[in-house]
C-alpha atoms as a PDB file:
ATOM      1  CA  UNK A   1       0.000   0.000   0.000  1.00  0.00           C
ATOM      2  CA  UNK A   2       2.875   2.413   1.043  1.00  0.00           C
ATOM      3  CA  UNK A   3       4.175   1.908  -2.855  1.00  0.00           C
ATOM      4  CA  UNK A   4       1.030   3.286  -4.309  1.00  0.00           C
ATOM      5  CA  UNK A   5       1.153   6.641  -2.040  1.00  0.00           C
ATOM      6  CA  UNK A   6       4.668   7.215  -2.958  1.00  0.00           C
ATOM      7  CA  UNK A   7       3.925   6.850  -6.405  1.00  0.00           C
ATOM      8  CA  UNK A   8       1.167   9.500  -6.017  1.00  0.00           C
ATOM      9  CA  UNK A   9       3.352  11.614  -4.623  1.00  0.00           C
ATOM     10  CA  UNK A  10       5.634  11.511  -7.285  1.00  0.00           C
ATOM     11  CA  UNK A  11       3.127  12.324  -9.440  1.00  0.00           C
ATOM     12  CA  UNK A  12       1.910  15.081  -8.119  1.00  0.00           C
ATOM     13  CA  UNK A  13       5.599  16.424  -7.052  1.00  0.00           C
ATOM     14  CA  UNK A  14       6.352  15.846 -10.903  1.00  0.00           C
ATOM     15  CA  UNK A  15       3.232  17.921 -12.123  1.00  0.00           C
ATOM     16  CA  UNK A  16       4.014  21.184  -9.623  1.00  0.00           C
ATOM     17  CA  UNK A  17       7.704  20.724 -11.031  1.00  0.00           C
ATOM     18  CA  UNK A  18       6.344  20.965 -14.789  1.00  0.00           C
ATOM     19  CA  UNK A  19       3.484  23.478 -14.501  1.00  0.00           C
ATOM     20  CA  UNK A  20       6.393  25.693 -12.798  1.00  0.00           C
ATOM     21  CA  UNK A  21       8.798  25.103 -15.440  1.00  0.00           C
ATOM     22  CA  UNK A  22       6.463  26.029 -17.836  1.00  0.00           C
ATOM     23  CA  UNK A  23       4.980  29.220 -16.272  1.00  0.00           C
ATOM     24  CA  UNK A  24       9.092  30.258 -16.087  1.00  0.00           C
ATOM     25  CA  UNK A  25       9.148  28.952 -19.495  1.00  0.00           C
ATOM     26  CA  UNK A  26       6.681  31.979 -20.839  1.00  0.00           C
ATOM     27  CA  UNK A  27       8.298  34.403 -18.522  1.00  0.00           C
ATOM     28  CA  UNK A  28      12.382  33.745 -20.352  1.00  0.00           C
ATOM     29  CA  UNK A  29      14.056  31.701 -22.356  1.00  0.00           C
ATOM     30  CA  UNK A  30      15.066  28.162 -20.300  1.00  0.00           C
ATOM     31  CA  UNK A  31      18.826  28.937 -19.650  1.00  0.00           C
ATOM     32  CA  UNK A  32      17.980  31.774 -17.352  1.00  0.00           C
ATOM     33  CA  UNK A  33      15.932  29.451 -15.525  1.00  0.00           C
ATOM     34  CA  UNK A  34      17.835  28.633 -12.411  1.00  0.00           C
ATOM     35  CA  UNK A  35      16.701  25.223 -10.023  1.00  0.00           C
ATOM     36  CA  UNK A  36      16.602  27.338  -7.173  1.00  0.00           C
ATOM     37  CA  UNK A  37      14.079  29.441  -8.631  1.00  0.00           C
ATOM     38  CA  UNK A  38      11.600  26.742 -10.113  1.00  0.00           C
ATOM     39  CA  UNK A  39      11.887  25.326  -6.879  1.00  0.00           C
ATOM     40  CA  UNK A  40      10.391  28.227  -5.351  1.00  0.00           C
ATOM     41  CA  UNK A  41       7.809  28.358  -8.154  1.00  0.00           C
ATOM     42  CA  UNK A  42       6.936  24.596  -7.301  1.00  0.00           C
ATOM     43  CA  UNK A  43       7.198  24.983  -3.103  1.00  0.00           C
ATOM     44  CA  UNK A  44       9.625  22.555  -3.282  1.00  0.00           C
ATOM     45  CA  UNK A  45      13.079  21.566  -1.974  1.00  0.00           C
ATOM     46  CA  UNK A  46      15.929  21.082  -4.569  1.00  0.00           C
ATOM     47  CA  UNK A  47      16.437  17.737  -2.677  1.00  0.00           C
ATOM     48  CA  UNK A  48      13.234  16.612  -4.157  1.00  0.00           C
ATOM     49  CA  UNK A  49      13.978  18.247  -7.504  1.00  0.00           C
ATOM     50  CA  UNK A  50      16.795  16.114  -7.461  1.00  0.00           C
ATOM     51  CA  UNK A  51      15.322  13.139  -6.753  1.00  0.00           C
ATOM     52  CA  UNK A  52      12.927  13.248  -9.990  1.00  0.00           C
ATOM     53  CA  UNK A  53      15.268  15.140 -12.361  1.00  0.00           C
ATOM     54  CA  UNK A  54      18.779  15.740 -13.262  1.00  0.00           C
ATOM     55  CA  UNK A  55      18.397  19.346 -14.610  1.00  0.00           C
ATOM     56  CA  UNK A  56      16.194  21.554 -15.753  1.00  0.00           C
ATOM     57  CA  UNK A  57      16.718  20.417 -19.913  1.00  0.00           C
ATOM     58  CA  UNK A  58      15.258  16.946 -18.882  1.00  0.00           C
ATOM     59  CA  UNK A  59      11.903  18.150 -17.912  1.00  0.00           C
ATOM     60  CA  UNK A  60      11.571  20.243 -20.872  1.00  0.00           C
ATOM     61  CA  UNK A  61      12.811  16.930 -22.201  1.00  0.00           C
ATOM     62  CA  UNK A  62      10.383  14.787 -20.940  1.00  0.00           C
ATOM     63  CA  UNK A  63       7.171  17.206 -21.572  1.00  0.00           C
ATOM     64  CA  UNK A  64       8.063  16.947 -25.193  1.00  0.00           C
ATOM     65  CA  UNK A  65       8.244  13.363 -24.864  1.00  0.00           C
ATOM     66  CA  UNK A  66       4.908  13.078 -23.503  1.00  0.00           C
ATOM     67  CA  UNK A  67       3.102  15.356 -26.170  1.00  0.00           C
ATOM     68  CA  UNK A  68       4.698  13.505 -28.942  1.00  0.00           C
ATOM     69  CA  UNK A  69       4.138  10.137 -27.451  1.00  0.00           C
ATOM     70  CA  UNK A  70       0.306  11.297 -27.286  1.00  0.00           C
ATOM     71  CA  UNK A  71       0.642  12.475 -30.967  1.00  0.00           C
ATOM     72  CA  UNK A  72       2.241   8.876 -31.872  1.00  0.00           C
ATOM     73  CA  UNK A  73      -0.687   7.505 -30.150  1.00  0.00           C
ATOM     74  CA  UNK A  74      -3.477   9.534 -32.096  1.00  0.00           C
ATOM     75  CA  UNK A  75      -1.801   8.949 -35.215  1.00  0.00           C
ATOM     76  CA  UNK A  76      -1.627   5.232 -34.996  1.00  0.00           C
ATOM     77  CA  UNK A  77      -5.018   5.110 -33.208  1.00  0.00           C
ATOM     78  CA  UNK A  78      -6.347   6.802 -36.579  1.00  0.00           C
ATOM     79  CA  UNK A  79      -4.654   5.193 -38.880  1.00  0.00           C
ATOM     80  CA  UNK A  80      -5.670   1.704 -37.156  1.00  0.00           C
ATOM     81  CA  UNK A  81      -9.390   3.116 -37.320  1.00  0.00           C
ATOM     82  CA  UNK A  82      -9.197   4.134 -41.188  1.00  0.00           C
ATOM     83  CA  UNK A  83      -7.808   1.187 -41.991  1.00  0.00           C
ATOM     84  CA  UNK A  84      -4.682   2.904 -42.750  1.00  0.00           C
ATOM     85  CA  UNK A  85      -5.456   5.224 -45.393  1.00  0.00           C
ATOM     86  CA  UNK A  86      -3.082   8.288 -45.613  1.00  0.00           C
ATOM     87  CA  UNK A  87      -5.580  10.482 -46.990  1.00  0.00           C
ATOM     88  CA  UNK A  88      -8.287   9.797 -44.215  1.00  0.00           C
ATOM     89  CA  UNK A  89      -9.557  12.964 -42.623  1.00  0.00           C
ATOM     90  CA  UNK A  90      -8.775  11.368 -39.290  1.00  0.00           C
ATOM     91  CA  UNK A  91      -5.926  11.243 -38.858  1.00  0.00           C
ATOM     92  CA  UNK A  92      -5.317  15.552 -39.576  1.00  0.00           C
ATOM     93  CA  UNK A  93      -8.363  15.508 -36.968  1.00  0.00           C
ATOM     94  CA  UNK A  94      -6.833  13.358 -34.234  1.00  0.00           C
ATOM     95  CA  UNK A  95      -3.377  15.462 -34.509  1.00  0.00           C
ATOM     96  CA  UNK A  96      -5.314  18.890 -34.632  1.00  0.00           C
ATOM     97  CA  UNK A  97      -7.481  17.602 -31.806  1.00  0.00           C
ATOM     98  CA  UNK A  98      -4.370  16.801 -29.438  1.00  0.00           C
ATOM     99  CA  UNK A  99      -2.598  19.832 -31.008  1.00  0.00           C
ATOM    100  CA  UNK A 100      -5.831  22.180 -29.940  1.00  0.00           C
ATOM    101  CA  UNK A 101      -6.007  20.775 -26.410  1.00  0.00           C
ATOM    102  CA  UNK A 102      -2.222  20.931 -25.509  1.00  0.00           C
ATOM    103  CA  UNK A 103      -2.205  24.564 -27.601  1.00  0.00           C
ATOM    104  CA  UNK A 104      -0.328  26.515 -24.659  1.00  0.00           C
ATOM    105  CA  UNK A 105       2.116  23.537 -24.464  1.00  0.00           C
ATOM    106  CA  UNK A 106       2.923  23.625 -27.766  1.00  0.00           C
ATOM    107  CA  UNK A 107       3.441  26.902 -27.842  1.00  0.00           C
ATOM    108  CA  UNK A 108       5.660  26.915 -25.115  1.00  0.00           C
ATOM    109  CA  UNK A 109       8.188  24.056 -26.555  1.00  0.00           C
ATOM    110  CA  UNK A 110       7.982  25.518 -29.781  1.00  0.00           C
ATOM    111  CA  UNK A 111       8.914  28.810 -28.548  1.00  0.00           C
ATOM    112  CA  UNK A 112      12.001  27.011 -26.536  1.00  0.00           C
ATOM    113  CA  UNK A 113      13.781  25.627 -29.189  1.00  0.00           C
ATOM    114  CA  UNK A 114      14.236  23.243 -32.296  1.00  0.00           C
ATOM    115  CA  UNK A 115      14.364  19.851 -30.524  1.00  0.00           C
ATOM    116  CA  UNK A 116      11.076  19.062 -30.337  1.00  0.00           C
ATOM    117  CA  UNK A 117      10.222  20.059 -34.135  1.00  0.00           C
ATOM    118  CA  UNK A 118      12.729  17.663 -34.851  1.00  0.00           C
ATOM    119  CA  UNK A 119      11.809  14.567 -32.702  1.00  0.00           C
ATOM    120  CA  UNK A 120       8.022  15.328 -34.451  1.00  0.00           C
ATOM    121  CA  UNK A 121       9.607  15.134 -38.243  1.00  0.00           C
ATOM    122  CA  UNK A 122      11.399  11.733 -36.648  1.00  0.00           C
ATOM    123  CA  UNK A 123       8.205  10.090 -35.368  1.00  0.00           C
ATOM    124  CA  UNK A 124       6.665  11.293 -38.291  1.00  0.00           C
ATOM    125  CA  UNK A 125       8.550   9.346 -40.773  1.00  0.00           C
ATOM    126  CA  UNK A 126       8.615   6.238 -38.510  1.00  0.00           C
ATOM    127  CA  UNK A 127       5.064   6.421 -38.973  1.00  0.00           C
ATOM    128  CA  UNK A 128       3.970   7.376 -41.938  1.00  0.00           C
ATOM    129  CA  UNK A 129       7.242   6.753 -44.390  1.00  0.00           C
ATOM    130  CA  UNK A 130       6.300   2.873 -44.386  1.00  0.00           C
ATOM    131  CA  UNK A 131       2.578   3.678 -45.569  1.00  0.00           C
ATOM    132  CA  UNK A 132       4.352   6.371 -48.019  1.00  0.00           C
ATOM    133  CA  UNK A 133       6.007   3.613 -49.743  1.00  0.00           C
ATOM    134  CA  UNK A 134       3.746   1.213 -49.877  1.00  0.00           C
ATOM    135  CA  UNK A 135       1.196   4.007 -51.558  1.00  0.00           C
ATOM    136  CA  UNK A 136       4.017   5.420 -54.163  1.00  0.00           C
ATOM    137  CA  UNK A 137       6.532   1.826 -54.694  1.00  0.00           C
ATOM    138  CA  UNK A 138       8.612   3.729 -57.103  1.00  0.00           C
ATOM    139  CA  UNK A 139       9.298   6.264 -55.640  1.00  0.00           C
ATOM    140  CA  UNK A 140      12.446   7.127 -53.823  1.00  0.00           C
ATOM    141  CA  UNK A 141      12.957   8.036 -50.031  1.00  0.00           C
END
């Protein structure tokens, strides 16, 4: 029983750190955003910061990793519902749909830097390159 507590704990310890960092994140640009002062933000000790992250870059890290893991998920979840047809209005719904209710987290990363453009083009062609080339066989990569 004691596991599941401390697991909610970190769950909500891990949510005040990221809704500080991103509230910093609107204010300046993430590399004049010290650990002392998100912990402030988040009414937490740097101990605990500590304990969940190694630096401020790996929670901007992992909130892009979430988004595009959702986005991965919408996209396949379409695809598997359209029976994988690339021109299926689904599947620009399901990304606009996710886009539209993370909009101020989006705009946020976007507005912090290339990386997670990049890791989007990436997942993108994981996805979609494979249906690409079955639709167009001759054509190159």
């Amino acid at each position: 029983m004691k596991k599941i507590s401390e697991d909610h704990r970190a769950r909500i310890t891990k949510s005040l750190i990221k809704s500080a960092f991103l509230e910093l994140l609107q204010e300046k640009n993430i590399r004049y955003i010290s650990i002392r002062e998100l912990c402030e933000k988040a009414q937490i000790s740097r101990s605990t910061f500590y304990a969940h992250y190694v630096d401020i870059y790996e929670v901007k890290e992992q909130l892009e990793n979430e988004l595009l893991e959702a986005l991965k998920t919408a996209y396949r979840d379409a695809l598997k519902k359209n029976g994988g047809n690339l021109l299926s209005a689904e599947i620009f719904e399901a990304a606009f749909r996710l886009l539209h209710e993370n909009s101020e987290l989006c705009t946020i990363l976007l507005n912090s830097g290339q990386d997670i453009v990049d890791k989007y083009i990436k997942i993108s062609e994981e996805i979609f390159m494979p249906l690409y080339q079955a639709y167009f066989a001759s054509a190159t990569e």
